[in-house]
C-alpha atoms as a PDB file:
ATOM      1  CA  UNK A   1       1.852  79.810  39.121  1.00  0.00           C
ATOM      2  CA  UNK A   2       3.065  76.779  37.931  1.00  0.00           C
ATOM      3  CA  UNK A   3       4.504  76.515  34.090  1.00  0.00           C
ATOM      4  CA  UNK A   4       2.793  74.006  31.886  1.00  0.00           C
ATOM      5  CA  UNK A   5       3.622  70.383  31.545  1.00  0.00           C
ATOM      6  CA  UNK A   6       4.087  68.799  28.115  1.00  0.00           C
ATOM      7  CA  UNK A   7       2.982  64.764  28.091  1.00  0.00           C
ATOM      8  CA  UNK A   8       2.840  61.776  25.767  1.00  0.00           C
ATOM      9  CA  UNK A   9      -0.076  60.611  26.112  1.00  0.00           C
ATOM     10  CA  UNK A  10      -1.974  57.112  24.733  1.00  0.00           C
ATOM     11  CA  UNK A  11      -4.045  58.327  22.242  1.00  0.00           C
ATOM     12  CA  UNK A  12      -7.959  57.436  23.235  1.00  0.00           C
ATOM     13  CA  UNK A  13     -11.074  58.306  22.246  1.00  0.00           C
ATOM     14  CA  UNK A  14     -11.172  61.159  24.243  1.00  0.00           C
ATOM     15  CA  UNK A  15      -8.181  63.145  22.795  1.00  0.00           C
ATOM     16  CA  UNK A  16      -8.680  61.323  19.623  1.00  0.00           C
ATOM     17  CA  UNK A  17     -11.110  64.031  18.054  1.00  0.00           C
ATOM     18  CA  UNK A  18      -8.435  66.425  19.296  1.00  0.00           C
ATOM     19  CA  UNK A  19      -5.736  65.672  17.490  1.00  0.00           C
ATOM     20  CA  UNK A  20      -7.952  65.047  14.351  1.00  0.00           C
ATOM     21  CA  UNK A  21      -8.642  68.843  14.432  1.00  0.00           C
ATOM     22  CA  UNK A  22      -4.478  70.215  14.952  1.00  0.00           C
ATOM     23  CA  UNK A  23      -3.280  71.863  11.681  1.00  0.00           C
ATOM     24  CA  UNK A  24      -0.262  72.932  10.130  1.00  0.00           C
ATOM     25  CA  UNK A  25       1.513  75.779   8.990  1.00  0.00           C
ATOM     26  CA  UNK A  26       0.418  76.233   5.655  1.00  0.00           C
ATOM     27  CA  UNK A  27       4.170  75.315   4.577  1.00  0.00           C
ATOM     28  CA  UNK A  28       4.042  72.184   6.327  1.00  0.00           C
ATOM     29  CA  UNK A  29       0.836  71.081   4.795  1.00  0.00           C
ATOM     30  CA  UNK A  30       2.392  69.140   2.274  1.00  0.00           C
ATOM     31  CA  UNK A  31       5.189  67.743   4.118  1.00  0.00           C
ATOM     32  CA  UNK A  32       2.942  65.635   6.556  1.00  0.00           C
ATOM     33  CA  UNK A  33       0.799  63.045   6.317  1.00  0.00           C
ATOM     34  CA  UNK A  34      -2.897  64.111   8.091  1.00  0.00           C
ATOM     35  CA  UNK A  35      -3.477  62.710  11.372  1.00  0.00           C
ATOM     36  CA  UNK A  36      -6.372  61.211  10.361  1.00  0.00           C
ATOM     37  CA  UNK A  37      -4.117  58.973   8.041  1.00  0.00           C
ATOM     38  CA  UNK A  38      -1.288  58.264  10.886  1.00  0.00           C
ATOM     39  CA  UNK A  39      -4.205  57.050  13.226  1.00  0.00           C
ATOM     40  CA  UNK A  40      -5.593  54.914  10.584  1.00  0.00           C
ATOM     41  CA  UNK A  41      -2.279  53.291   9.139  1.00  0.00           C
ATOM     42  CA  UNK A  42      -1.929  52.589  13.440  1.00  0.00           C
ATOM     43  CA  UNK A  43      -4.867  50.378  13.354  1.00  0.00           C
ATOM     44  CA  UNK A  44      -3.582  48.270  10.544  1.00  0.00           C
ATOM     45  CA  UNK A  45       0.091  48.054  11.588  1.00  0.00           C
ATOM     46  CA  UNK A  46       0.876  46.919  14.968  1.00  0.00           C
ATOM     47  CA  UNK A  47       4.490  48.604  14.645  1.00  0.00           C
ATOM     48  CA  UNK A  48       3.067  51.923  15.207  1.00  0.00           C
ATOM     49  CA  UNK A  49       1.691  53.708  18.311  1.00  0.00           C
ATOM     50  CA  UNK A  50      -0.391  56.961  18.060  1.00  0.00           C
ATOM     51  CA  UNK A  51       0.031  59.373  21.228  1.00  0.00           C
ATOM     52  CA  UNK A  52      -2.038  62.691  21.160  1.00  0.00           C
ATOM     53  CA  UNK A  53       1.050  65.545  22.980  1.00  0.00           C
ATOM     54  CA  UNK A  54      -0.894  67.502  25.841  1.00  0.00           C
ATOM     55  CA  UNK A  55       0.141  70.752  27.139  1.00  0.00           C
ATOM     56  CA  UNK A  56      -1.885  70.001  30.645  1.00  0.00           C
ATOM     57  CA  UNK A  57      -4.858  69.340  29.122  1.00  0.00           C
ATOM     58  CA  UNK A  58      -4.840  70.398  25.398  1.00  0.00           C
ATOM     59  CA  UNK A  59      -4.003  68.253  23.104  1.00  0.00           C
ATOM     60  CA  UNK A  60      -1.264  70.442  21.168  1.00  0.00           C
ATOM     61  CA  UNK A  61       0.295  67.831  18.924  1.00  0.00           C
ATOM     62  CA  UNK A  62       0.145  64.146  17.394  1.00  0.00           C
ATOM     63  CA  UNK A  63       3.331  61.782  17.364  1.00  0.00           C
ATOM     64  CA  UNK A  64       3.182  57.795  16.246  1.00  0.00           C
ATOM     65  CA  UNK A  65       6.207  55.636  16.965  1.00  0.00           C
ATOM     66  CA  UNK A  66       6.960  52.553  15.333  1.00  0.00           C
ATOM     67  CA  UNK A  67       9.153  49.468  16.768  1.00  0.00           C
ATOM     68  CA  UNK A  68      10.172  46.737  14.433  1.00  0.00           C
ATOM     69  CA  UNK A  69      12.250  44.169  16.334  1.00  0.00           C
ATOM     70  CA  UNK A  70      13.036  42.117  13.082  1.00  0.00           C
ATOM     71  CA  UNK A  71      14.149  45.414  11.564  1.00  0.00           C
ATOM     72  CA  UNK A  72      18.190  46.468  11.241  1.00  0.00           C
ATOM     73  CA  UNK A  73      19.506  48.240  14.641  1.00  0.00           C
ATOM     74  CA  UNK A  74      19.215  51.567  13.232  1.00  0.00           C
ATOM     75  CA  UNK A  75      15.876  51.008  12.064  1.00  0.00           C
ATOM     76  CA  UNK A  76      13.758  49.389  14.883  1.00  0.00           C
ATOM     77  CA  UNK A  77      13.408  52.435  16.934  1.00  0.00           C
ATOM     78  CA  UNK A  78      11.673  54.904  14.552  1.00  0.00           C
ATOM     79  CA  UNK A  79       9.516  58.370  14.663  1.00  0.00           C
ATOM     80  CA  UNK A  80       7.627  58.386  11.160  1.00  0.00           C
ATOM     81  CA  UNK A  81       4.869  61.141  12.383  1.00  0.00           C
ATOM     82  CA  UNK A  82       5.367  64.326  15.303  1.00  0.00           C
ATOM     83  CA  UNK A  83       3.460  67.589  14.542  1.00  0.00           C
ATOM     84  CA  UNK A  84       2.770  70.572  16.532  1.00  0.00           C
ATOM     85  CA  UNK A  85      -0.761  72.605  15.924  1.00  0.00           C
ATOM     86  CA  UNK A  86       0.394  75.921  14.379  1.00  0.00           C
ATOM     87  CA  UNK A  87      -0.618  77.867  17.029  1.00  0.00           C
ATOM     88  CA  UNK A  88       1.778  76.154  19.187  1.00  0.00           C
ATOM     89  CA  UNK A  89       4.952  76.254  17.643  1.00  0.00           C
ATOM     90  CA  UNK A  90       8.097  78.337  18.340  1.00  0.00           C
ATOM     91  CA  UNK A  91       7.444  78.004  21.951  1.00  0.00           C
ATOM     92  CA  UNK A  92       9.865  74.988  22.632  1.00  0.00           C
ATOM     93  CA  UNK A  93       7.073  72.632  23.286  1.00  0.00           C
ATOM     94  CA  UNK A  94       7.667  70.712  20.330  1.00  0.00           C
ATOM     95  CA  UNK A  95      11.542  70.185  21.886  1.00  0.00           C
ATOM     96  CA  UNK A  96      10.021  68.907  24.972  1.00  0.00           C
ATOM     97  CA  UNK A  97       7.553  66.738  23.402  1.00  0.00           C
ATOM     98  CA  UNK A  98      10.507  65.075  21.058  1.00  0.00           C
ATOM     99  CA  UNK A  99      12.858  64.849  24.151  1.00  0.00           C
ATOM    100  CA  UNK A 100      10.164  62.577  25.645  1.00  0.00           C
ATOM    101  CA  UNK A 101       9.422  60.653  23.102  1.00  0.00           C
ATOM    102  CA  UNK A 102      13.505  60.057  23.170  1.00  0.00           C
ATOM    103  CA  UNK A 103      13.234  59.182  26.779  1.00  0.00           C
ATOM    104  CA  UNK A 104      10.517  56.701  26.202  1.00  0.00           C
ATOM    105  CA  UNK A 105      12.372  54.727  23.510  1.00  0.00           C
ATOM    106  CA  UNK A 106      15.593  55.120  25.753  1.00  0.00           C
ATOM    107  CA  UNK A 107      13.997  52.947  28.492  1.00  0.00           C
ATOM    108  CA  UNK A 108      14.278  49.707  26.261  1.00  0.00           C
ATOM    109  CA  UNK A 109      17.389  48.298  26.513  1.00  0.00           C
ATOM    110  CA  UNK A 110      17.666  47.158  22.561  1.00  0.00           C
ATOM    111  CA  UNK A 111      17.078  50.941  21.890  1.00  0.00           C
ATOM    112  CA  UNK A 112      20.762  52.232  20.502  1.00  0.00           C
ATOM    113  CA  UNK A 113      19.640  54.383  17.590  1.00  0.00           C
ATOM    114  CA  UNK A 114      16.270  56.369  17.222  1.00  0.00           C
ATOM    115  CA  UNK A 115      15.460  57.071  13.609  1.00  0.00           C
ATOM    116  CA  UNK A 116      13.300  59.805  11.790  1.00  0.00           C
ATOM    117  CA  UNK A 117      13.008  61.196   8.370  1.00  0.00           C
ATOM    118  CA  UNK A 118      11.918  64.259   6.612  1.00  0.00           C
ATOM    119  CA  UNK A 119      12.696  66.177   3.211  1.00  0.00           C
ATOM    120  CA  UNK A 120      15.959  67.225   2.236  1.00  0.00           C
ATOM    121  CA  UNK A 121      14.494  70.573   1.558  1.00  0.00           C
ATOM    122  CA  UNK A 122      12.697  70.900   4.582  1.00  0.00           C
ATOM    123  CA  UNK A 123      15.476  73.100   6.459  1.00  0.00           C
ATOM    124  CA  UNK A 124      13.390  73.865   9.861  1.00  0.00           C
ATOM    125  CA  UNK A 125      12.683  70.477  10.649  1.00  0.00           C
ATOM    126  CA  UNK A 126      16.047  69.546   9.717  1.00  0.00           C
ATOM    127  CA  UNK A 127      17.249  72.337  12.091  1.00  0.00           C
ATOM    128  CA  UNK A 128      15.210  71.249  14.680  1.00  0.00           C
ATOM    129  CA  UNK A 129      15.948  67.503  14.612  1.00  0.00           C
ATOM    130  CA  UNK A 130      19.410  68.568  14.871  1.00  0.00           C
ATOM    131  CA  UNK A 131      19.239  70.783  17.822  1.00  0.00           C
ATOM    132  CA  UNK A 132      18.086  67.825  19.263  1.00  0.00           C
ATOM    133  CA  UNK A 133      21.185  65.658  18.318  1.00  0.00           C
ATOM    134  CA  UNK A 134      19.714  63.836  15.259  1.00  0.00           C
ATOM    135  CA  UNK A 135      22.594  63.352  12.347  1.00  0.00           C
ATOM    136  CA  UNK A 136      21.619  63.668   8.739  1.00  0.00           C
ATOM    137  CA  UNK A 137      22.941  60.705   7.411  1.00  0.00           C
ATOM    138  CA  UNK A 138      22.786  61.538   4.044  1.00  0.00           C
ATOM    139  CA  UNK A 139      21.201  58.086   3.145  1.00  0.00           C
ATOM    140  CA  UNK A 140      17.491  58.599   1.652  1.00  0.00           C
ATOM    141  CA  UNK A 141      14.316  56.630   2.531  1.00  0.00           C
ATOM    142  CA  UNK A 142      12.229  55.965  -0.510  1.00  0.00           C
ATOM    143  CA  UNK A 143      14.336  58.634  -2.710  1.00  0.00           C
ATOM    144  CA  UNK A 144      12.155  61.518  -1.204  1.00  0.00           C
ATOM    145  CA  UNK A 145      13.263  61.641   2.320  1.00  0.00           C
ATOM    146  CA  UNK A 146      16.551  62.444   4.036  1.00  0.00           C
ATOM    147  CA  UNK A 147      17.156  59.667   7.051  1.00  0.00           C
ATOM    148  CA  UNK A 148      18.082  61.145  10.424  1.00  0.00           C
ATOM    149  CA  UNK A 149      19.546  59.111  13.710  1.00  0.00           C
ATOM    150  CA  UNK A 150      20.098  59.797  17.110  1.00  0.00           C
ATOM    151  CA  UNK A 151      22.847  57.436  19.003  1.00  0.00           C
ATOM    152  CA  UNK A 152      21.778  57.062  22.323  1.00  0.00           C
END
């Protein structure tokens, strides 16, 4: 048996409708914006890329990247959206998923800092993003979200 593969994957309209229908933890609810709003703010800002996460062929999460070239070195490389369908976390494929999308931004060679925020208060994503080597640096984005970096 072979284990499951987690994969970015261009969002289309075929896995579209998918990730239109993930949910949240009911704690999380408030913390994200819906997908429905990521994919639409993706069609009016060319900075940002929508990818649908498959496990094979589910679609078990949403992520949307943004690269500004004209923005500051820690800021061109950024993650503003990555959620995992409820029913798929605390299995480690959201840790997979995020290690990709790393890898992905790694392979351009102005890449030196991947950026991310989330709430100060929001202690399991900031555990998470710092199991994966993200530093809170204490600065805030928009004075509601802490600002998180990876040095790569």
């Amino acid at each position: 048996m072979t284990m499951a593969q987690i994969s970015i994957q261009e969002l289309t309209t075929k896995n579209m409708y998918k990730c239109l229908k993930l949910k949240l933890a009911e704690d999380q609810v408030n913390r994200i914006a819906p997908n429905v709003y990521s994919i639409a703010e993706s069609k009016v800002n060319p900075n940002f890329t929508p990818y649908a996460i498959h496990l094979d062929e589910e679609v078990i999460g949403f992520v949307m990247t943004d690269y500004d070239p004209n923005e500051i070195e820690e800021r061109k490389y950024w993650i503003p959206r990555f959620m995992i369908d409820v029913s798929y976390q605390s299995r480690g494929h959201g840790k997979e998923a995020m290690q990709q999308v790393v890898e992905m931004f790694k392979k351009n060679d102005d890449c030196h800092y991947i950026g991310l925020s989330t709430e100060p208060d929001n202690y399991s994503a900031l555990r998470f993003y710092e199991s994966l080597g993200f530093v809170n640096t204490g600065e805030m984005l928009e004075e509601s979200e802490v600002i998180l970096l990876l040095k790569v």
